[in-house]
C-alpha atoms as a PDB file:
ATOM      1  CA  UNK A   1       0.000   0.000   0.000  1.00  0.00           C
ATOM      2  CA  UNK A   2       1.267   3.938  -0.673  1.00  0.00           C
ATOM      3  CA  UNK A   3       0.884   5.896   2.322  1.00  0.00           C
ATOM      4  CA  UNK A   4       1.904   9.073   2.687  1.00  0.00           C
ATOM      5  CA  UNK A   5       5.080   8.702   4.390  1.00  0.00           C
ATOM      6  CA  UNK A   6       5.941   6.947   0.813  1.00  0.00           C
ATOM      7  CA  UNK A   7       4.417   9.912  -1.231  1.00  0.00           C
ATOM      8  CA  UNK A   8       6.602  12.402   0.912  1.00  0.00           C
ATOM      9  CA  UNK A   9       9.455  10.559   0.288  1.00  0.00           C
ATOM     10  CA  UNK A  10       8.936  10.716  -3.453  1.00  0.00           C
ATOM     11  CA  UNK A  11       8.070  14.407  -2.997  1.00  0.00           C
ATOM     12  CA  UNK A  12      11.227  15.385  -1.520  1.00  0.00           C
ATOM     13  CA  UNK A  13      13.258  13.084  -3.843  1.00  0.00           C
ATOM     14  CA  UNK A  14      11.338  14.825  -6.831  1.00  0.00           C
ATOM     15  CA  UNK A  15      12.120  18.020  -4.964  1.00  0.00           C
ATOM     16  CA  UNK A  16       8.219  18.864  -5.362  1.00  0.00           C
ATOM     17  CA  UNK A  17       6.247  20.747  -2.169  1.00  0.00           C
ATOM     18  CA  UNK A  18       2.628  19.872  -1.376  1.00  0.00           C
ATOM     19  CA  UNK A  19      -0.298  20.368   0.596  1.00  0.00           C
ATOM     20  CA  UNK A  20      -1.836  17.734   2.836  1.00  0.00           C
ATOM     21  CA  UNK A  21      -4.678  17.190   0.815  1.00  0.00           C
ATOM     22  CA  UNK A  22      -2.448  16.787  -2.394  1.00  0.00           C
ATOM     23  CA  UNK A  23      -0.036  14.125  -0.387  1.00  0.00           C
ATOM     24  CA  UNK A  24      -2.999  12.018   0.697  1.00  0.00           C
ATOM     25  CA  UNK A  25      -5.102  12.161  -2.508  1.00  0.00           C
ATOM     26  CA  UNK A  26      -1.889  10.835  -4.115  1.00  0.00           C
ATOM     27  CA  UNK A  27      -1.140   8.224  -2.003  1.00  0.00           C
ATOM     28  CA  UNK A  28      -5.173   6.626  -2.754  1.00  0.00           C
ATOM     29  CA  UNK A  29      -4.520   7.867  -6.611  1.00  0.00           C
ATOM     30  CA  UNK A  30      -0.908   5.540  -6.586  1.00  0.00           C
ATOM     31  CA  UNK A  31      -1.945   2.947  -4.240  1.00  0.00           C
ATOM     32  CA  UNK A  32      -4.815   2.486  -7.185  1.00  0.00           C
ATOM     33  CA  UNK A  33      -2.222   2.117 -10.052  1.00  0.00           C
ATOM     34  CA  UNK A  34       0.002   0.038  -8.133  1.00  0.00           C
ATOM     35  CA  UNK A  35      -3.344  -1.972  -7.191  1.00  0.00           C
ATOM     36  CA  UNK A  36      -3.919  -2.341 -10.940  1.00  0.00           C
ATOM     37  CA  UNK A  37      -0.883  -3.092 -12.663  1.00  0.00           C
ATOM     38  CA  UNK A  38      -0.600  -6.272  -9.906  1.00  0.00           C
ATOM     39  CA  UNK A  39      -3.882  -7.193 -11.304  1.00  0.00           C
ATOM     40  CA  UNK A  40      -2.290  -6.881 -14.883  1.00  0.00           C
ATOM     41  CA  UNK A  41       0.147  -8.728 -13.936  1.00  0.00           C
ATOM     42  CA  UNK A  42      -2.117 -11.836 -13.088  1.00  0.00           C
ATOM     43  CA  UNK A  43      -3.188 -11.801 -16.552  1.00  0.00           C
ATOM     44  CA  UNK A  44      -1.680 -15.148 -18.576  1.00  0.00           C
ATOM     45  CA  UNK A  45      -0.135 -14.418 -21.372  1.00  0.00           C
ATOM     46  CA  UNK A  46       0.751 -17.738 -22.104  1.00  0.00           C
ATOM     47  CA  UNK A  47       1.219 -17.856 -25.806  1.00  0.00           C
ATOM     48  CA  UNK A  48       0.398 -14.696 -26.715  1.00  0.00           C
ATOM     49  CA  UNK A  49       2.819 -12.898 -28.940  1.00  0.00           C
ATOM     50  CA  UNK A  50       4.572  -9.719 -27.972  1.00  0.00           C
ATOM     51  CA  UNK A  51       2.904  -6.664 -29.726  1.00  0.00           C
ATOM     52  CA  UNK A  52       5.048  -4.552 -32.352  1.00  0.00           C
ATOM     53  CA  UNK A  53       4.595  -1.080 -31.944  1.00  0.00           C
ATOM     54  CA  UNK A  54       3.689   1.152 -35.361  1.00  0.00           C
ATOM     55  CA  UNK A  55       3.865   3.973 -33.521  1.00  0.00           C
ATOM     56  CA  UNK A  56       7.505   4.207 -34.142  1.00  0.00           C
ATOM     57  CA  UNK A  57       7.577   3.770 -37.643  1.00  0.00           C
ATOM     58  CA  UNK A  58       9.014   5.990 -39.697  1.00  0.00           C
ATOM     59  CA  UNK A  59       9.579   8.063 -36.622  1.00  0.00           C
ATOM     60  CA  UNK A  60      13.295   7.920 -37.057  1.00  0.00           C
ATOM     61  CA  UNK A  61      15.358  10.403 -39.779  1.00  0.00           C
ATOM     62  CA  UNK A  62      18.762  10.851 -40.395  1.00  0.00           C
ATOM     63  CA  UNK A  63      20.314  12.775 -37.865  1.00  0.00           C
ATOM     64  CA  UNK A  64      21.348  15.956 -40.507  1.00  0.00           C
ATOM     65  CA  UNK A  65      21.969  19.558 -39.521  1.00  0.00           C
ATOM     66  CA  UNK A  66      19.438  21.912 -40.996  1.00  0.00           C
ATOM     67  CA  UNK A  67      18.997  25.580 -40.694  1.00  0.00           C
ATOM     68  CA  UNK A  68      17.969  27.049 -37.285  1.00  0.00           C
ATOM     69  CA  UNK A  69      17.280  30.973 -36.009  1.00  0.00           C
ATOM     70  CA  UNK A  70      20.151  32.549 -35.340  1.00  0.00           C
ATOM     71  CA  UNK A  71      20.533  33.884 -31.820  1.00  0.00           C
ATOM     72  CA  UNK A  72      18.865  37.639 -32.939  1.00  0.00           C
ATOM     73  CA  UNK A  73      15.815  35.922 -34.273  1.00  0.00           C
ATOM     74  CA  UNK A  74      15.421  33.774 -31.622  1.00  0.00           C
ATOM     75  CA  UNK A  75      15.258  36.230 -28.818  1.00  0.00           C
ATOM     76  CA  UNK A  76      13.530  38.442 -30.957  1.00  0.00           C
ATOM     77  CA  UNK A  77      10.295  39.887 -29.028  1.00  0.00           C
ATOM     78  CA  UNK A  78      11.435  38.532 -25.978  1.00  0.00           C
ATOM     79  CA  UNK A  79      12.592  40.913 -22.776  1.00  0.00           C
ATOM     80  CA  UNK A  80      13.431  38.475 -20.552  1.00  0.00           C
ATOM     81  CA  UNK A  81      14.696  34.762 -19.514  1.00  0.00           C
ATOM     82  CA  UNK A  82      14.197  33.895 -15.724  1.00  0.00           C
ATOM     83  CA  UNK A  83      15.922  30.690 -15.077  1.00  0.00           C
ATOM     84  CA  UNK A  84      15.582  29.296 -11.181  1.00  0.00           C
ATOM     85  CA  UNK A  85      18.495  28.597  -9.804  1.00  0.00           C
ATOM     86  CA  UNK A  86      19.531  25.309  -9.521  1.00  0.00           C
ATOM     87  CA  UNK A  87      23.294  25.476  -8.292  1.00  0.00           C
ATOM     88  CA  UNK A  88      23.158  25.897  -4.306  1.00  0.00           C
ATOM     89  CA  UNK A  89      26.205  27.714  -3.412  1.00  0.00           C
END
């Protein structure tokens, strides 16, 4: 079962800050996933064939370099960047 001690743990690893009500509505909305991939995993699939994906067809190109913005046109319209820190000095 997730409890919450689980979901804060997760939190903090993710380096994400909730609310009590987010941290236990998590833990039932996990706890249900968890819940259903064991019951996927009680399917048999004895003799049944591994799906190929077509999603990926064609997907793939020849890594090439093309044309991009240059740096002008890219920031063009644009007044300002703000980047968080994420180097603790």
């Amino acid at each position: 079962m997730i409890d919450r001690k689980t979901v804060m743990r997760v939190a903090e690893l993710a380096a994400l800050s909730l609310e009590d009500a987010e941290i236990d509505a998590l833990a039932k909305d996990l706890d249900a996933i968890v819940k259903h991939v064991d019951e996927l995993s009680m399917v048999d699939t004895h003799g049944v064939e591994p799906m190929r994906s077509i999603a990926t067809a064609g997907a793939l190109r020849a890594d090439v370099p093309a044309p991009s913005l240059s740096r002008d046109d890219a920031l063009a319209g644009a007044e300002a960047f703000v980047v968080p820190a994420f180097v603790e000095s």
